[in-house]
C-alpha atoms as a PDB file:
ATOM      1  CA  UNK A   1       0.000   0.000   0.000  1.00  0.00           C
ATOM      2  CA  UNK A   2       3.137   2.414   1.222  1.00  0.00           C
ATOM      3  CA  UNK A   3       4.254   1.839  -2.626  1.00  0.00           C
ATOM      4  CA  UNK A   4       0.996   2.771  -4.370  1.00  0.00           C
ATOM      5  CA  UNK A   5       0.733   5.756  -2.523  1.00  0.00           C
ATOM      6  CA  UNK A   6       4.686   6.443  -2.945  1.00  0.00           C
ATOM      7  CA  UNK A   7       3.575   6.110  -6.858  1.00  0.00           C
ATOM      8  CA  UNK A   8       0.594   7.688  -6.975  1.00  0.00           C
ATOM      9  CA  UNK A   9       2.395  10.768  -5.636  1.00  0.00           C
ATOM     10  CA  UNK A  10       5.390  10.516  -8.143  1.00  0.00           C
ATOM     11  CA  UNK A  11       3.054  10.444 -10.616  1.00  0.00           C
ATOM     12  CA  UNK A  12       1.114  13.275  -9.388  1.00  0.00           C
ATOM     13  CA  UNK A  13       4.300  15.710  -8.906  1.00  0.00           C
ATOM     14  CA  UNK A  14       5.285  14.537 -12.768  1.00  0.00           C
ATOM     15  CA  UNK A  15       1.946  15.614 -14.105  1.00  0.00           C
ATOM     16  CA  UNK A  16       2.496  18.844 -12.125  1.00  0.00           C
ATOM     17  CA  UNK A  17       5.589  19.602 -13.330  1.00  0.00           C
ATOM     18  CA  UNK A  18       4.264  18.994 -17.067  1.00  0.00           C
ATOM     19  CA  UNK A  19       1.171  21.214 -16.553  1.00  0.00           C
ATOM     20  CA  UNK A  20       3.880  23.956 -15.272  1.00  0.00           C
ATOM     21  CA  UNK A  21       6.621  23.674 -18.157  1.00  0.00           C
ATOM     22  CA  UNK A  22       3.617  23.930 -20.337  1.00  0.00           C
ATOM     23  CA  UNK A  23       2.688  27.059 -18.753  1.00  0.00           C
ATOM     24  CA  UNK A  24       5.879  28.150 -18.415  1.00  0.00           C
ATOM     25  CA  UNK A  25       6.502  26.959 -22.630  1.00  0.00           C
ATOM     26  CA  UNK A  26       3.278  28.682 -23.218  1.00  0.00           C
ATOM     27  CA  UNK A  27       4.094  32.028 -21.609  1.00  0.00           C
ATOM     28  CA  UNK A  28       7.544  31.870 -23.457  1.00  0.00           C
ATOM     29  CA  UNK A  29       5.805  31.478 -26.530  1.00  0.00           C
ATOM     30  CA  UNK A  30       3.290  34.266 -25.697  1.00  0.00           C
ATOM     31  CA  UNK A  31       6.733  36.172 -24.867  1.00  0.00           C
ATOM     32  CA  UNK A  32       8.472  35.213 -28.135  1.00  0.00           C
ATOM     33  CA  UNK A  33       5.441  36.266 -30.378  1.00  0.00           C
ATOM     34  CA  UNK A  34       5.722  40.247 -28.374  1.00  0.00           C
ATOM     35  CA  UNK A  35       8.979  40.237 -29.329  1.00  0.00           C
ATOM     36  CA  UNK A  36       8.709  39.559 -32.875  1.00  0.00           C
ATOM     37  CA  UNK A  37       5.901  42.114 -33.331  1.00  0.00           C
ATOM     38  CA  UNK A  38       7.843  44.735 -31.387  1.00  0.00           C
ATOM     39  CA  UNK A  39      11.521  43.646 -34.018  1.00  0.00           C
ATOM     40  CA  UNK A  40       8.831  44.082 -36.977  1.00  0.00           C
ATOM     41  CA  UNK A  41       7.453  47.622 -35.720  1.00  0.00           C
ATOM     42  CA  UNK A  42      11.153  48.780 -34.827  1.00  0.00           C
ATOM     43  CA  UNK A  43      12.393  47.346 -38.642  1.00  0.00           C
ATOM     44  CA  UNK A  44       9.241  49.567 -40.310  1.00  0.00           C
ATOM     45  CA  UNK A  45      10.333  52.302 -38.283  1.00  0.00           C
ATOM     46  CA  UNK A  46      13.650  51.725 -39.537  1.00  0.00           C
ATOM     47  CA  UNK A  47      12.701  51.897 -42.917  1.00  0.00           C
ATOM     48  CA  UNK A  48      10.348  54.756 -42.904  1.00  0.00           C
ATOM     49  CA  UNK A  49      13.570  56.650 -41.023  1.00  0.00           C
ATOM     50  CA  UNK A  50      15.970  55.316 -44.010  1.00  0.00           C
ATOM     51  CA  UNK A  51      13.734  56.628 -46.411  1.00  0.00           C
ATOM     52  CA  UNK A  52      12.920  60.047 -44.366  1.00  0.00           C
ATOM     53  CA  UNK A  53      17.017  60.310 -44.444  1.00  0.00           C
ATOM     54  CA  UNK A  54      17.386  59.623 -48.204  1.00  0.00           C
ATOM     55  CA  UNK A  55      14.738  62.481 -48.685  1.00  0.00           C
ATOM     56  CA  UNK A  56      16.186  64.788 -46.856  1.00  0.00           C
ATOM     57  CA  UNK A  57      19.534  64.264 -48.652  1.00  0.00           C
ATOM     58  CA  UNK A  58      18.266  64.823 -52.370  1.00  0.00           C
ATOM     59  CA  UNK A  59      16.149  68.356 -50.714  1.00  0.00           C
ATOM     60  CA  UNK A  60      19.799  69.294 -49.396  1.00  0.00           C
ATOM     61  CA  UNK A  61      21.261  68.550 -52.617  1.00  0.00           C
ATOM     62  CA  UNK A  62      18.743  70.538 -54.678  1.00  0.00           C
ATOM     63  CA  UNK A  63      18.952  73.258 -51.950  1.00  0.00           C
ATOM     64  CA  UNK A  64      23.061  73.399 -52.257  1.00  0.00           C
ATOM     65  CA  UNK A  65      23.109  73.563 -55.852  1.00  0.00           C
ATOM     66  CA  UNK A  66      20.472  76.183 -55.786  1.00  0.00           C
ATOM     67  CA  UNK A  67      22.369  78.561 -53.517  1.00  0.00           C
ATOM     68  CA  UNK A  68      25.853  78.076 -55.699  1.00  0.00           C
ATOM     69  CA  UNK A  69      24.081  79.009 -58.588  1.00  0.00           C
ATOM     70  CA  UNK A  70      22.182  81.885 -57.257  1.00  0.00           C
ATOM     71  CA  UNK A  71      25.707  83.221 -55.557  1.00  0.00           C
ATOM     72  CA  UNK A  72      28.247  82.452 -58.653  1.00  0.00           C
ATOM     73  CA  UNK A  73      25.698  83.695 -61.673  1.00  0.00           C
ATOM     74  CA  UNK A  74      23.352  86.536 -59.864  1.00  0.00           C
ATOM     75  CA  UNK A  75      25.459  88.296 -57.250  1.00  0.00           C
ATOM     76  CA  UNK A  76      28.394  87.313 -59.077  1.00  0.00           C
ATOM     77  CA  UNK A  77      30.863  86.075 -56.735  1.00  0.00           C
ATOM     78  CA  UNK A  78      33.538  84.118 -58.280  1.00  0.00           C
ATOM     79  CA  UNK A  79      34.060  80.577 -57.314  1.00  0.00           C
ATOM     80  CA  UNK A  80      37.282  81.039 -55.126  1.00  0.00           C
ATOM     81  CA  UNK A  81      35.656  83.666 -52.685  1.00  0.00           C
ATOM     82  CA  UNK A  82      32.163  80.999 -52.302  1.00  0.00           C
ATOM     83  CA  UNK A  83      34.786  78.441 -51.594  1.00  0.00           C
ATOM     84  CA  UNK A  84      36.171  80.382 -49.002  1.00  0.00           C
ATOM     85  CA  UNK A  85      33.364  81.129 -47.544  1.00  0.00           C
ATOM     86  CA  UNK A  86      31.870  77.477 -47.266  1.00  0.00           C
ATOM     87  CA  UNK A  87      35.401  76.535 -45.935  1.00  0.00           C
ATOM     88  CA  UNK A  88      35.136  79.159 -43.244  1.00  0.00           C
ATOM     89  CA  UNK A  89      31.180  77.654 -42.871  1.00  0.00           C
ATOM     90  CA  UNK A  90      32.489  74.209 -42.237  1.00  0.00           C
ATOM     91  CA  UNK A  91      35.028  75.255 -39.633  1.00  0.00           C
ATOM     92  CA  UNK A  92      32.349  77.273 -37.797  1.00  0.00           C
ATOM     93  CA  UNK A  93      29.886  74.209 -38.070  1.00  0.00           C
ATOM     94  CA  UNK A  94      32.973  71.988 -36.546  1.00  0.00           C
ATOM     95  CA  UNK A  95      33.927  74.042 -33.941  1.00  0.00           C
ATOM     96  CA  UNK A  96      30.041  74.753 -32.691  1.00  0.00           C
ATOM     97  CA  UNK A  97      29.404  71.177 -32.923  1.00  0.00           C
ATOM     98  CA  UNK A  98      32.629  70.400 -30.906  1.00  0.00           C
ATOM     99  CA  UNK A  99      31.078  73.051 -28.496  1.00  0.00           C
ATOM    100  CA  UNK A 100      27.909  71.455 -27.867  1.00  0.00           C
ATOM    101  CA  UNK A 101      28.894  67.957 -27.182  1.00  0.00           C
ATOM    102  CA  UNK A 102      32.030  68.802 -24.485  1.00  0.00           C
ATOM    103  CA  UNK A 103      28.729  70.795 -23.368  1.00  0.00           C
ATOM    104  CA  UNK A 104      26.747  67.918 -23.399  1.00  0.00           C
ATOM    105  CA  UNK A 105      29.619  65.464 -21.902  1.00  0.00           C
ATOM    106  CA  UNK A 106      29.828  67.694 -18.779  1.00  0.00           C
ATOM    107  CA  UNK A 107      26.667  69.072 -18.451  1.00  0.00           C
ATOM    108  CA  UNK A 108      27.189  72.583 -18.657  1.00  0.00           C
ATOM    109  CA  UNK A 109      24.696  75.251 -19.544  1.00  0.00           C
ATOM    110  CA  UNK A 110      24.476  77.647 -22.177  1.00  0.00           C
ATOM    111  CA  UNK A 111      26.051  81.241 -21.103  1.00  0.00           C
ATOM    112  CA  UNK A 112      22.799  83.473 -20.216  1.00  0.00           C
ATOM    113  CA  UNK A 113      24.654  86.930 -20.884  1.00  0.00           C
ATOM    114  CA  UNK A 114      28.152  87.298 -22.658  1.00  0.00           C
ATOM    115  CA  UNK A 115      29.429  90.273 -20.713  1.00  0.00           C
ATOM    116  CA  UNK A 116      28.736  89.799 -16.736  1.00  0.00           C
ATOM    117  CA  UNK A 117      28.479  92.927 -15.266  1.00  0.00           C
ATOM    118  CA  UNK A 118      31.381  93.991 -12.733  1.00  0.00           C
ATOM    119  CA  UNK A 119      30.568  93.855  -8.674  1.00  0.00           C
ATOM    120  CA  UNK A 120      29.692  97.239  -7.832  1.00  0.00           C
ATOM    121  CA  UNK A 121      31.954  99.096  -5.943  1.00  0.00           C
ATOM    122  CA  UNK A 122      32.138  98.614  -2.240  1.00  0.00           C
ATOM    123  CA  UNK A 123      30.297  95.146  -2.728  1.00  0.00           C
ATOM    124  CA  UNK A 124      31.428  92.347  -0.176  1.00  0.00           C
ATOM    125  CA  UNK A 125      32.801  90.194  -3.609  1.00  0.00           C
ATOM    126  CA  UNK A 126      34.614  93.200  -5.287  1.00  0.00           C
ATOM    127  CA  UNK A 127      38.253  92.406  -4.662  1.00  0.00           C
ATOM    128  CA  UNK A 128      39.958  95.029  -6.446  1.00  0.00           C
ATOM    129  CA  UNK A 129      42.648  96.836  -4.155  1.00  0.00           C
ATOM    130  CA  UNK A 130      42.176  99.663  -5.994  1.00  0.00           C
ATOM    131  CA  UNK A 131      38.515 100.009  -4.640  1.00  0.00           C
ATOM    132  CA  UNK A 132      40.172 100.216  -0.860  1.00  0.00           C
ATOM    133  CA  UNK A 133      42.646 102.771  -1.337  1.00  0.00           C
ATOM    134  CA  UNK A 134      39.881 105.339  -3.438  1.00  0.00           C
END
């Protein structure tokens, strides 16, 4: 009798544990098919953004060879000065991008007012000598 019962309850733990790797099989499956339909949302996003980036870059094209030929034939620069001048562009375009990401590293704002104005005298955080002896 100590044996069937012994049995009986092996049995019973086996069918539990196939009831709860189903589940768990089932929930992984579940899981799986998410995941798939979240890759196939984030590839069509991908190629809506390719194709967003491909537009942009023919408009910039047309737009660049619109402004050469409006500066070289109708306010008749020559070609070396426009050179020069999208040479000094790009450096100015390097250097402010340069700018904004060691801003961006540490976190820095963006300078409110260019000239501070100077402590007035006899402040407590003027430190001028000068101040003293006058």
């Amino acid at each position: 009798m100590a044996k069937k019962k012994k049995m009986s309850r092996v049995l019973s733990n086996a069918k539990k544990k196939r009831v709860s790797t189903s589940v768990d099989i089932l929930g992984l499956h579940k899981a799986m098919d998410s995941m798939r339909a979240e890759r196939d949302k984030a590839l069509e996003r991908l190629s809506e953004s390719e194709q967003r980036i491909e537009d942009i870059e023919i408009h910039l094209n047309l737009l660049t060879r619109l402004l050469t030929t409006l500066c070289i034939e109708k306010f008749g620069m020559r070609v070396g000065v426009l050179k020069r001048y999208i040479k000094r562009a790009e450096k100015e375009a390097i250097r402010d991008s340069q700018i904004v990401h060691l801003e961006s590293i540490y976190k820095l704002p963006h300078p409110t007012e260019k000239n501070p104005q100077p402590p007035a005298k006899g402040a407590p955080g003027s430190s001028d000598p000068w101040d003293e002896i006058s």
